[in-house]
PDB file of N, CA and C in Angstrom:
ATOM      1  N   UNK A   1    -149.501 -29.220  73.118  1.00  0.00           N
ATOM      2  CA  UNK A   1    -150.261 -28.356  72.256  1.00  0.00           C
ATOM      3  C   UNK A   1    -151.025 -27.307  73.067  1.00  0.00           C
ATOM      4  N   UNK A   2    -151.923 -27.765  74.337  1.00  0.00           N
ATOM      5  CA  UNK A   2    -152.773 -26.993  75.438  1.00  0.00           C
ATOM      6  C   UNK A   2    -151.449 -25.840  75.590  1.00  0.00           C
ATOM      7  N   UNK A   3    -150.362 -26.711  76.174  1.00  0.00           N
ATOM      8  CA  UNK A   3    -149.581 -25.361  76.843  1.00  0.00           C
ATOM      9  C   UNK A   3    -148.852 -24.231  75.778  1.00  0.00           C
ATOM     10  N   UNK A   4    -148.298 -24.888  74.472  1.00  0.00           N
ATOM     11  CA  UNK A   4    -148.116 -23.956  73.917  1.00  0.00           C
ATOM     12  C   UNK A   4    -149.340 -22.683  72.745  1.00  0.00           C
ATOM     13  N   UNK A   5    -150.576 -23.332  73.304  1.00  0.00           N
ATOM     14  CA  UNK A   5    -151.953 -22.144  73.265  1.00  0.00           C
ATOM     15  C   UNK A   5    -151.721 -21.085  74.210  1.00  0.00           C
ATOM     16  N   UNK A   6    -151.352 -21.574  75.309  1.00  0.00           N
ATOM     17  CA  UNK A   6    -151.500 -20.826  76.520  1.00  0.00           C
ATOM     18  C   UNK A   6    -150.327 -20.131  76.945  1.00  0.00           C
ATOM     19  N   UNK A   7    -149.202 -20.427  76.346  1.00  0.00           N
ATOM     20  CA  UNK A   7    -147.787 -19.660  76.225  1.00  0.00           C
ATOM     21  C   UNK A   7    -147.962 -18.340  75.080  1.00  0.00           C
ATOM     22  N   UNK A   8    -148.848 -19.092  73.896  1.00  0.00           N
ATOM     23  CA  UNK A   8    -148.990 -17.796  72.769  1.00  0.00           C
ATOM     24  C   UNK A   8    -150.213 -16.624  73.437  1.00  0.00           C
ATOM     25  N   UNK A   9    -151.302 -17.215  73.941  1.00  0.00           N
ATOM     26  CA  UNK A   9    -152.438 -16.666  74.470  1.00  0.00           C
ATOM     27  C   UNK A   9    -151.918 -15.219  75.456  1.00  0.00           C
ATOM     28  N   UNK A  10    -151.570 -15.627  76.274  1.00  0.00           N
ATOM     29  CA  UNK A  10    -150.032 -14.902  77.500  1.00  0.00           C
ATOM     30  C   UNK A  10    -149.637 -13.839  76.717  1.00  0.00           C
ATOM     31  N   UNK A  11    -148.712 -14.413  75.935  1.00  0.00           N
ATOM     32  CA  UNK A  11    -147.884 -13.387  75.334  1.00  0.00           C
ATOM     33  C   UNK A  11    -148.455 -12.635  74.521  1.00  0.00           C
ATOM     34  N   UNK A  12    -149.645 -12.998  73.438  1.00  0.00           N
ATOM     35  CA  UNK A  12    -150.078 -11.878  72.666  1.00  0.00           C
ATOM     36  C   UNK A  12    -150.985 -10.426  73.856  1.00  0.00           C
ATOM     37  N   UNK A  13    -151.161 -11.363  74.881  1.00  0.00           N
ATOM     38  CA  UNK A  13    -151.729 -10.499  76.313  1.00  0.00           C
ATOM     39  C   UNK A  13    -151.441  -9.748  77.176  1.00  0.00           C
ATOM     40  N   UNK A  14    -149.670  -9.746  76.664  1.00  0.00           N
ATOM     41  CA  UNK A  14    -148.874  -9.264  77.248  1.00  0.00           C
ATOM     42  C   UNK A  14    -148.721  -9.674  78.688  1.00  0.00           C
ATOM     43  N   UNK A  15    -149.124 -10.533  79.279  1.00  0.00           N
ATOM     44  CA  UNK A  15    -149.184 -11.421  80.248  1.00  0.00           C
ATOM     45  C   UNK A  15    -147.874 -12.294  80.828  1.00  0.00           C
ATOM     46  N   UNK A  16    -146.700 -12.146  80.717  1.00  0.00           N
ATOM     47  CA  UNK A  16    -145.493 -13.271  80.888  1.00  0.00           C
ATOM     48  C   UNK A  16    -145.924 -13.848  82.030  1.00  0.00           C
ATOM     49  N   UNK A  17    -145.873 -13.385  83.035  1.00  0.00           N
ATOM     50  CA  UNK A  17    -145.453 -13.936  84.570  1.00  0.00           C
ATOM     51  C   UNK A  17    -146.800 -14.717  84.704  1.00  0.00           C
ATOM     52  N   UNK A  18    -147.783 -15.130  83.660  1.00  0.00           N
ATOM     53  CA  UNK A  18    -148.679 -16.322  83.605  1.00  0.00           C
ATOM     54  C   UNK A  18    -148.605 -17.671  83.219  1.00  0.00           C
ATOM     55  N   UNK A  19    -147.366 -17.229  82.226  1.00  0.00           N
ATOM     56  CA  UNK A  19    -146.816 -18.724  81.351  1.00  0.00           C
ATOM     57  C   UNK A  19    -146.602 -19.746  81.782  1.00  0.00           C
ATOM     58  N   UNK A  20    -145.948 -19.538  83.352  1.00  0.00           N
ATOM     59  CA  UNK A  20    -145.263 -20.531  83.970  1.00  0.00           C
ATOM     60  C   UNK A  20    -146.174 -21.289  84.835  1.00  0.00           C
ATOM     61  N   UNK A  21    -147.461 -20.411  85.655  1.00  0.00           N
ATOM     62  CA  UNK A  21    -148.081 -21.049  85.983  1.00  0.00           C
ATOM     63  C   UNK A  21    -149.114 -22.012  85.193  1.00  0.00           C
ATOM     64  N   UNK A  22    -149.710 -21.257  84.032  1.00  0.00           N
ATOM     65  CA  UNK A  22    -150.528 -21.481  83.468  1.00  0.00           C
ATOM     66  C   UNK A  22    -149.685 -23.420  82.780  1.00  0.00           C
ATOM     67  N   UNK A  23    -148.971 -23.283  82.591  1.00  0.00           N
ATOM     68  CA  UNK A  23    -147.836 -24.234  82.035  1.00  0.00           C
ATOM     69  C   UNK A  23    -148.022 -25.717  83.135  1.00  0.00           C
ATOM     70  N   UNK A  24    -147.786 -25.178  84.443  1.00  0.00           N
ATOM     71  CA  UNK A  24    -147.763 -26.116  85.361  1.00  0.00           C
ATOM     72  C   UNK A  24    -148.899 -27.128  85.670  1.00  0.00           C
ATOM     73  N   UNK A  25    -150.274 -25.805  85.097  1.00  0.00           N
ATOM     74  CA  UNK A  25    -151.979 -26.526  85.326  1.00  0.00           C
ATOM     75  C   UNK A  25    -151.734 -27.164  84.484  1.00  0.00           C
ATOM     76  N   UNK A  26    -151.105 -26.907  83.186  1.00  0.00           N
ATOM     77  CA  UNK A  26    -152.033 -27.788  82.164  1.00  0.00           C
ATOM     78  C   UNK A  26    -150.903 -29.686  82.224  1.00  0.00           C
ATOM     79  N   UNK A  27    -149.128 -29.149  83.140  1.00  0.00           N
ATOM     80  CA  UNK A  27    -148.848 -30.440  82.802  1.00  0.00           C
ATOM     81  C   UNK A  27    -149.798 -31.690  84.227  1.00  0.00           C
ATOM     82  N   UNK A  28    -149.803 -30.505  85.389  1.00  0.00           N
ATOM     83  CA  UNK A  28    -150.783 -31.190  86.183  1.00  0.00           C
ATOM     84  C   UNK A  28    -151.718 -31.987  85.601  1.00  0.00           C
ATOM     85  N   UNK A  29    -152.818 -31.472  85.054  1.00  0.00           N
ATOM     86  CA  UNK A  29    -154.071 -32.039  84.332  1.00  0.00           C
ATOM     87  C   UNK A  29    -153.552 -33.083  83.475  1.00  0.00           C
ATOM     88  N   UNK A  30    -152.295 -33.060  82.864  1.00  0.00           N
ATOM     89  CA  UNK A  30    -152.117 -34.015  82.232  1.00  0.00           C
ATOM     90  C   UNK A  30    -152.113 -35.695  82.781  1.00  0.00           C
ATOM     91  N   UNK A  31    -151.476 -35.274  84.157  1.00  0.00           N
ATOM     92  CA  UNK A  31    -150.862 -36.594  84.841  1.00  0.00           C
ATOM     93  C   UNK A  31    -151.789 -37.035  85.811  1.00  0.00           C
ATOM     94  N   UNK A  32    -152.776 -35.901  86.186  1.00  0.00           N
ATOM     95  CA  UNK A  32    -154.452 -36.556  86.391  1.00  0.00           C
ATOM     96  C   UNK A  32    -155.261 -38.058  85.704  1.00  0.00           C
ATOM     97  N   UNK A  33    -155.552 -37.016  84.190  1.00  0.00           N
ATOM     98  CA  UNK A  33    -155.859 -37.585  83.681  1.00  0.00           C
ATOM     99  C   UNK A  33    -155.084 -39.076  82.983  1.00  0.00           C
ATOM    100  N   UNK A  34    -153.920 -39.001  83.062  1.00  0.00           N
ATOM    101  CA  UNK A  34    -153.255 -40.151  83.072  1.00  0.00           C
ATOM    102  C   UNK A  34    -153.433 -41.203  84.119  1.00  0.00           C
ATOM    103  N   UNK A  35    -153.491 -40.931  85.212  1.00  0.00           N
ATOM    104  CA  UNK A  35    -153.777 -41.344  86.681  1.00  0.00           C
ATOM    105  C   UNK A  35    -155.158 -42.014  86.677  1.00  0.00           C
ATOM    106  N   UNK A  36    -155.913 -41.418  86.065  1.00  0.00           N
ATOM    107  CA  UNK A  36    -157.534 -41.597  85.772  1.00  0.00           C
ATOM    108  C   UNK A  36    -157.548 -42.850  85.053  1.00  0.00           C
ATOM    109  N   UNK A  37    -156.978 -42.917  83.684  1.00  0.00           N
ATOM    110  CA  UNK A  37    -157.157 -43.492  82.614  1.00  0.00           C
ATOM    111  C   UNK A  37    -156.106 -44.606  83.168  1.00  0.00           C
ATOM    112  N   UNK A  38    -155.453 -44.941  84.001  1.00  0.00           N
ATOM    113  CA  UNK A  38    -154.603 -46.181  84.474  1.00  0.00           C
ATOM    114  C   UNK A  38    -155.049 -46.630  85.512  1.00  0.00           C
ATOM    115  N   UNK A  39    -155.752 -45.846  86.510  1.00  0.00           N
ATOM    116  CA  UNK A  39    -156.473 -46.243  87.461  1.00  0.00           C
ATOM    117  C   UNK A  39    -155.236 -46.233  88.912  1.00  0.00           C
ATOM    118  N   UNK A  40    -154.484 -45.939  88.710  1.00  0.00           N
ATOM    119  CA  UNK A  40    -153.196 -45.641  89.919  1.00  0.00           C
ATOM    120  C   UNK A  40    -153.520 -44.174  90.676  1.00  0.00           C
ATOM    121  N   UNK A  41    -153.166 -44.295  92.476  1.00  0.00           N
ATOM    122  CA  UNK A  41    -153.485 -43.317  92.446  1.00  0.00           C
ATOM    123  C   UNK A  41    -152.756 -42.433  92.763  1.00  0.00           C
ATOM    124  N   UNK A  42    -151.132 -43.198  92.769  1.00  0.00           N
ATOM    125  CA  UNK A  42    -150.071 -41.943  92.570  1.00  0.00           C
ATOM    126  C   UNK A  42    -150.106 -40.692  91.743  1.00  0.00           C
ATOM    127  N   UNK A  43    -150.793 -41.541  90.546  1.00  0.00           N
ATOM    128  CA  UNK A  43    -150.588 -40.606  89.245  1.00  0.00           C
ATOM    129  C   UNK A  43    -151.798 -39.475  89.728  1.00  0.00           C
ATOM    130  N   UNK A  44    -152.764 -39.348  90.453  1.00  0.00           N
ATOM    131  CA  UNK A  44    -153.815 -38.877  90.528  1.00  0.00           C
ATOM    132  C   UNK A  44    -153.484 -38.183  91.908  1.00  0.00           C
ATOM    133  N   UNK A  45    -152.903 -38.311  92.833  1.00  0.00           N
ATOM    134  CA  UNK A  45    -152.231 -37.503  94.127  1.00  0.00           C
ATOM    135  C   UNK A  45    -151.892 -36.416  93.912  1.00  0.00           C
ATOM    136  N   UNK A  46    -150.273 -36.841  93.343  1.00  0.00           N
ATOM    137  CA  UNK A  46    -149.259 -36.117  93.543  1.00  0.00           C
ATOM    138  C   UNK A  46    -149.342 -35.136  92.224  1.00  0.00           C
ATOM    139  N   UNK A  47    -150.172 -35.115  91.433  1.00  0.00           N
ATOM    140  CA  UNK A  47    -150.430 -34.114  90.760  1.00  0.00           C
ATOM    141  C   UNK A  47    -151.642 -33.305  91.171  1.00  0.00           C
ATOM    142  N   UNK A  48    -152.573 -34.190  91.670  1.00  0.00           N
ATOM    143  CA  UNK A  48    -153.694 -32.919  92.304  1.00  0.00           C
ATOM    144  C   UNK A  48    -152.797 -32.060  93.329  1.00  0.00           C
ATOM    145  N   UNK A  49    -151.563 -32.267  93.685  1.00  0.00           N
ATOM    146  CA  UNK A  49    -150.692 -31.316  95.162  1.00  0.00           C
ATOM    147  C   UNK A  49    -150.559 -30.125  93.805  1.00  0.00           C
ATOM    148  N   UNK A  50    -149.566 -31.144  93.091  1.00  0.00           N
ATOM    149  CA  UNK A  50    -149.192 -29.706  91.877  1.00  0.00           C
ATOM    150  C   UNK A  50    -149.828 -28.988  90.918  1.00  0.00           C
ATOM    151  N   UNK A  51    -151.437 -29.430  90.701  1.00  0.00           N
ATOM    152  CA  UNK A  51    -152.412 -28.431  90.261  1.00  0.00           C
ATOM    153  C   UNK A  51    -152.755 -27.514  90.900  1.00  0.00           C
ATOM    154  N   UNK A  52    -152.753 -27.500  92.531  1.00  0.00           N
ATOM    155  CA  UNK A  52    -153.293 -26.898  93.470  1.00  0.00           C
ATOM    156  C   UNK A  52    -152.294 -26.162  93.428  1.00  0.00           C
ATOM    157  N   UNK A  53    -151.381 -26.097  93.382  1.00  0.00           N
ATOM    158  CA  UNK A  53    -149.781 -25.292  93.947  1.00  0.00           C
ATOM    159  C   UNK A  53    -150.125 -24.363  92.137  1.00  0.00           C
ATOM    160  N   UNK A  54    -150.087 -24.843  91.853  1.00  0.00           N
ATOM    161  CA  UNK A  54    -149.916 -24.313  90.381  1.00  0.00           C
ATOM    162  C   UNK A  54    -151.188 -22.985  90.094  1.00  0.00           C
ATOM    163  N   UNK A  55    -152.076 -23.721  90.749  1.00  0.00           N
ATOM    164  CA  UNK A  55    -153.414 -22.663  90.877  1.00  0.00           C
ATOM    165  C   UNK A  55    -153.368 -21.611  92.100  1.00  0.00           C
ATOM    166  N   UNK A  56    -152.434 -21.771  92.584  1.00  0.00           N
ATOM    167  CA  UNK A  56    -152.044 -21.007  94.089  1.00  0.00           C
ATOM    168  C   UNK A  56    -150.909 -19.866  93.201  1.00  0.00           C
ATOM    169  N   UNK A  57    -150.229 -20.574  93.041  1.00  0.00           N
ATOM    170  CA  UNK A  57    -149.296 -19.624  91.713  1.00  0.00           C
ATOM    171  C   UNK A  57    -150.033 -18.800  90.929  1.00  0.00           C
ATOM    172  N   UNK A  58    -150.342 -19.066  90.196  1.00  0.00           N
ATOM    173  CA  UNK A  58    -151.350 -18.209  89.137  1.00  0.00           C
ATOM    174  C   UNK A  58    -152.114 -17.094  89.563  1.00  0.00           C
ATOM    175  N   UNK A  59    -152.832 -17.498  91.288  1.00  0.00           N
ATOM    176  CA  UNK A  59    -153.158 -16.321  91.687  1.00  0.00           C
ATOM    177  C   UNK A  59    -152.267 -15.255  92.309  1.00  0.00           C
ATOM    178  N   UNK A  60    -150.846 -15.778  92.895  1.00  0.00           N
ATOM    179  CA  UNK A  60    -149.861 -15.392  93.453  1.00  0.00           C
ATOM    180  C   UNK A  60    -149.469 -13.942  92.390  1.00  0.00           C
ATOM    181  N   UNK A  61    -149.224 -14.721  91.084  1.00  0.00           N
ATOM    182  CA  UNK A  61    -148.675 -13.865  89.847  1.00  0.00           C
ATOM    183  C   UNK A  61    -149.544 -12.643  89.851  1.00  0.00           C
ATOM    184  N   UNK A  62    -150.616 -12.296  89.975  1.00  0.00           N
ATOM    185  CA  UNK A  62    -150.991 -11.074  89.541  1.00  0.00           C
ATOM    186  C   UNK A  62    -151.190 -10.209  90.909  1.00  0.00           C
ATOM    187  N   UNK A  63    -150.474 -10.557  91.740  1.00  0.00           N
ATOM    188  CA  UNK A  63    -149.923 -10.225  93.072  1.00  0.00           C
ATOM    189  C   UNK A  63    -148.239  -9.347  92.904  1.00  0.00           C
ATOM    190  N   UNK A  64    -147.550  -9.450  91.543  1.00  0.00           N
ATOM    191  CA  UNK A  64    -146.546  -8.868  91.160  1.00  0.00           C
ATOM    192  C   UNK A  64    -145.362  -9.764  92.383  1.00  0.00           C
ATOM    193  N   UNK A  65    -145.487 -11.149  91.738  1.00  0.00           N
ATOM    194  CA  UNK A  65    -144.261 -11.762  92.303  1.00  0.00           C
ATOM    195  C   UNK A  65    -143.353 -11.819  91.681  1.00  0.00           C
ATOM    196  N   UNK A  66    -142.042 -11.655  92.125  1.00  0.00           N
ATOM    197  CA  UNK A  66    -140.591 -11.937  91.538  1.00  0.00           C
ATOM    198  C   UNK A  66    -140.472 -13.255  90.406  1.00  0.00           C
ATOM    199  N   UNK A  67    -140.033 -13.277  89.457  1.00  0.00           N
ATOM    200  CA  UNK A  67    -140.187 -14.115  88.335  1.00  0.00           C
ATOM    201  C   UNK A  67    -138.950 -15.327  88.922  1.00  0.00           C
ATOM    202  N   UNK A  68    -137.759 -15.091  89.818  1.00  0.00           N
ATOM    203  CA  UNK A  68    -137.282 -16.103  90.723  1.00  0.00           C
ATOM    204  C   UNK A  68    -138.743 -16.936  91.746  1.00  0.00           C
ATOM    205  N   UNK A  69    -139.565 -16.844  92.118  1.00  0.00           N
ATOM    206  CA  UNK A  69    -140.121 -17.088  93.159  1.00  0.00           C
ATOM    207  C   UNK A  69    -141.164 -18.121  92.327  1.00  0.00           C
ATOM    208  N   UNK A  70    -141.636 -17.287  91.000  1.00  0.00           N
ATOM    209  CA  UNK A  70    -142.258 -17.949  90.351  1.00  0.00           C
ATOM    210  C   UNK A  70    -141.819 -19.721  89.196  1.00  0.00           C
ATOM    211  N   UNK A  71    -140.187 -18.939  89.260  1.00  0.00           N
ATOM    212  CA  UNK A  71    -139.593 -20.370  88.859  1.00  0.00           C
ATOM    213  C   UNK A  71    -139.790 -21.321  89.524  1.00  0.00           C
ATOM    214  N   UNK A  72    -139.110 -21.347  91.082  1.00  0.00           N
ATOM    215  CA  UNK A  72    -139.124 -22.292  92.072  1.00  0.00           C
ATOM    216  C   UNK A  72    -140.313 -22.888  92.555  1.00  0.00           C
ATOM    217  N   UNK A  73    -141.854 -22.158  92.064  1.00  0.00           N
ATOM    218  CA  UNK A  73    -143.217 -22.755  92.228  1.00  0.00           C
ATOM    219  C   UNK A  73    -143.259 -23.917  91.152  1.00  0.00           C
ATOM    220  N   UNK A  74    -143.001 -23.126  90.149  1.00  0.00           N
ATOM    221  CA  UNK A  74    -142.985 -24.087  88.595  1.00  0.00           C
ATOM    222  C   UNK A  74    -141.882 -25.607  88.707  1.00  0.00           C
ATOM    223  N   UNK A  75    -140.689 -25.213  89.422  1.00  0.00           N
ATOM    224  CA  UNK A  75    -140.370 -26.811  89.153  1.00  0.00           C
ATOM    225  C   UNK A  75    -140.868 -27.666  90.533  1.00  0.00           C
ATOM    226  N   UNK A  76    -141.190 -26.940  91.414  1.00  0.00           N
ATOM    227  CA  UNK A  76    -141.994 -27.534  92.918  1.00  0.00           C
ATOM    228  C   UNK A  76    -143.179 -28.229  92.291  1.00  0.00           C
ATOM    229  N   UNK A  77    -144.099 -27.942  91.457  1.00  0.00           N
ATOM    230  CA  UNK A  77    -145.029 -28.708  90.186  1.00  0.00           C
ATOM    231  C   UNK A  77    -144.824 -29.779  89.470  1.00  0.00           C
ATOM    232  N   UNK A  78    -143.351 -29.503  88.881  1.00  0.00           N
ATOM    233  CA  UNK A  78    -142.941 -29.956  87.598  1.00  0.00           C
ATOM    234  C   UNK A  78    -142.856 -31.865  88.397  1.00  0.00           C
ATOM    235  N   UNK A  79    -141.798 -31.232  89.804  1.00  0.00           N
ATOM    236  CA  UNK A  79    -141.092 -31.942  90.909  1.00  0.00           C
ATOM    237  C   UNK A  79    -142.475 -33.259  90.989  1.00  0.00           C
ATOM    238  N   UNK A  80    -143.718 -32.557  91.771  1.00  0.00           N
ATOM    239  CA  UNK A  80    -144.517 -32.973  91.989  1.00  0.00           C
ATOM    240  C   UNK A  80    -145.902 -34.215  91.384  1.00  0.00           C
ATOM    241  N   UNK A  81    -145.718 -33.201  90.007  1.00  0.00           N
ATOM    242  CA  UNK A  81    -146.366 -33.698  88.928  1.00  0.00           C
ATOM    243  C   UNK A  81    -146.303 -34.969  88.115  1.00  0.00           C
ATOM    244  N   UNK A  82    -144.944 -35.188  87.651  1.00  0.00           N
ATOM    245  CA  UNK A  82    -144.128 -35.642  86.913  1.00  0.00           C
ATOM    246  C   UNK A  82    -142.869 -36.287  87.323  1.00  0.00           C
ATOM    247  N   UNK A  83    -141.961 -36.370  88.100  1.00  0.00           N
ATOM    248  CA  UNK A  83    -140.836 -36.568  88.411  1.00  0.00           C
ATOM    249  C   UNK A  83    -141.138 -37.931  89.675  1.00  0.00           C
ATOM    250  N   UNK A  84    -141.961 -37.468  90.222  1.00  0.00           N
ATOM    251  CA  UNK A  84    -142.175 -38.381  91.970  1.00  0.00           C
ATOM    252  C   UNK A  84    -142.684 -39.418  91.239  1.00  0.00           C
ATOM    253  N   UNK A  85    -144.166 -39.260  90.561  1.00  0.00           N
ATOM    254  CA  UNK A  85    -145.033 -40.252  90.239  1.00  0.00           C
ATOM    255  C   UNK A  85    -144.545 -41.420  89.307  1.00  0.00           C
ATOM    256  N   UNK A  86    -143.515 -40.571  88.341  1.00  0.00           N
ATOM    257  CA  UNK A  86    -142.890 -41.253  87.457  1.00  0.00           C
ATOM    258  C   UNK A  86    -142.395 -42.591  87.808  1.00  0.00           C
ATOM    259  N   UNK A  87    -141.044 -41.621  88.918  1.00  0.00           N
ATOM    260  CA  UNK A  87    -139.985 -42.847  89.900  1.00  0.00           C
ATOM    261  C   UNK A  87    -140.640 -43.824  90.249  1.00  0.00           C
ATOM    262  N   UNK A  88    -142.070 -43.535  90.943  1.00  0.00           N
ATOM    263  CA  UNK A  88    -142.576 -44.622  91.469  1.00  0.00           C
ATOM    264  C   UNK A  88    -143.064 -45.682  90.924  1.00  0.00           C
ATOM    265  N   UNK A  89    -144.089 -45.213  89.459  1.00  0.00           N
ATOM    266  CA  UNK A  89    -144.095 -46.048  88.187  1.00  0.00           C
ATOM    267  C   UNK A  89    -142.988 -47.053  87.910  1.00  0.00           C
ATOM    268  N   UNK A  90    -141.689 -46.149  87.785  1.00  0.00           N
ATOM    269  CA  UNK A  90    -140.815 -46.691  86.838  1.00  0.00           C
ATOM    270  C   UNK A  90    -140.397 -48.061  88.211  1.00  0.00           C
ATOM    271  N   UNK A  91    -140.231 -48.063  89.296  1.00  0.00           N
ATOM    272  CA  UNK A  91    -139.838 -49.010  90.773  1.00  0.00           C
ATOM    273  C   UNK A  91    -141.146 -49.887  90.552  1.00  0.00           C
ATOM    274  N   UNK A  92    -142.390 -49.508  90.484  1.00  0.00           N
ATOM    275  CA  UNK A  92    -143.332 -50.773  90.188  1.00  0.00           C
ATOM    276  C   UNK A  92    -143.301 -51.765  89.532  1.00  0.00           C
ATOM    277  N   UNK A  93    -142.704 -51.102  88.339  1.00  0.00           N
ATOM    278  CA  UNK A  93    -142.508 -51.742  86.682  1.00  0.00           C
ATOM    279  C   UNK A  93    -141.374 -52.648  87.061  1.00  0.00           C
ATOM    280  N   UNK A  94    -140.224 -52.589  87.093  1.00  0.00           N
ATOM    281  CA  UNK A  94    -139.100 -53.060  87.641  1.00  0.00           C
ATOM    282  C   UNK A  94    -139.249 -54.090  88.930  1.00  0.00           C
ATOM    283  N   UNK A  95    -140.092 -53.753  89.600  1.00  0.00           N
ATOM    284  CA  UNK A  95    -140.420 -54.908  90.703  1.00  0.00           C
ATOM    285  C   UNK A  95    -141.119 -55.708  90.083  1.00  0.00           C
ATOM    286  N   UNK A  96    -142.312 -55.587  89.195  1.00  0.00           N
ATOM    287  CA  UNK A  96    -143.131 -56.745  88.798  1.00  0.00           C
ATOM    288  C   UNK A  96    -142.406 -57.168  87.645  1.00  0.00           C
ATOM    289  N   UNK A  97    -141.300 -56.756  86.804  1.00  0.00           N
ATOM    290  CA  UNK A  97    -140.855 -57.721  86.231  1.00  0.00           C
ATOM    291  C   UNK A  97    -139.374 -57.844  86.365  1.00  0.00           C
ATOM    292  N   UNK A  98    -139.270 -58.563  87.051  1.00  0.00           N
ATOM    293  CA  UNK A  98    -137.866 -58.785  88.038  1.00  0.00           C
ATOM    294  C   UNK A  98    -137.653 -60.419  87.258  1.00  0.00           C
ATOM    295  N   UNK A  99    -138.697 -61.291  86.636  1.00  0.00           N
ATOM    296  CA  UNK A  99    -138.428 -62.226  86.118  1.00  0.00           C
ATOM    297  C   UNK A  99    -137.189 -62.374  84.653  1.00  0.00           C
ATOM    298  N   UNK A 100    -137.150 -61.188  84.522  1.00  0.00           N
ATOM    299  CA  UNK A 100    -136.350 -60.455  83.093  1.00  0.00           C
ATOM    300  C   UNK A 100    -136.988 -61.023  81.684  1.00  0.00           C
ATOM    301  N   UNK A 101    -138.698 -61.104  81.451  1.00  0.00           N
ATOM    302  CA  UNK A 101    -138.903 -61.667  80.465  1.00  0.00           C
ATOM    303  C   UNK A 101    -139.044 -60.420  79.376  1.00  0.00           C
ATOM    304  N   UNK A 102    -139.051 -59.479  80.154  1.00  0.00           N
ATOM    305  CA  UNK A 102    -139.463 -57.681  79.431  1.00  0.00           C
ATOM    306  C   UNK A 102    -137.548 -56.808  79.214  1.00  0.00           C
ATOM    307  N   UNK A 103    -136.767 -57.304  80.040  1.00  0.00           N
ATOM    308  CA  UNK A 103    -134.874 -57.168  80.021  1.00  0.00           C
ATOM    309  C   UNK A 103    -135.455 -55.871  80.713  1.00  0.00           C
ATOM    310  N   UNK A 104    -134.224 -55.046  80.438  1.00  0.00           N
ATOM    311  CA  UNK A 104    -133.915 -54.025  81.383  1.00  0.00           C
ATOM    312  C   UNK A 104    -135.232 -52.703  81.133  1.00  0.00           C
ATOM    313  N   UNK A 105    -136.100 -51.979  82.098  1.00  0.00           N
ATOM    314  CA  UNK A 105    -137.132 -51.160  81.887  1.00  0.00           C
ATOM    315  C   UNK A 105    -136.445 -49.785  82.342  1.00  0.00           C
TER     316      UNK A 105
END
């Protein structure tokens, strides 16, 4: 809901080359605060890398960067955010229940 405020916000602003960063803070913040609220501190790492990268972006953009350059920040985030922390979740989960009382996770 945050990001698609901030996708319409952009665009009525005529703003594009913000979307993507602006996009990346808010899935960052998401997996923070997930991180927070589980108390793990993968979840709370590897997304503070990709808030920071994401906020490094954002200032990058009104620097008139190539909208290629700006993709490859956005899934370096996405990568960061979401994808690493996940795997590692999902290998925890799977190791602690290796007894198969939960079947396949």
């Amino acid at each position: 809901m945050v990001c698609m405020m901030g996708v319409l916000a952009a665009t009525d602003a005529g703003h594009y080359e913000t979307i993507l960063p602006l996009c990346a803070i808010f899935f960052s913040l998401g997996s923070i605060i997930t991180g927070c609220i589980i108390r793990y501190t993968t979840f709370f790492i590897f997304p503070l890398f990709g808030f920071l990268w994401g906020l490094k972006n954002l200032l990058y953009t009104w620097g008139e960067v190539p909208f290629l350059s700006s993709l490859l920040w956005f899934v370096g985030v996405l990568v960061f955010s979401l994808i690493i922390p996940g795997h590692i979740l999902n290998y925890k989960a799977r190791k602690e229940n290796r007894n198969g009382e939960w079947g396949e996770v």
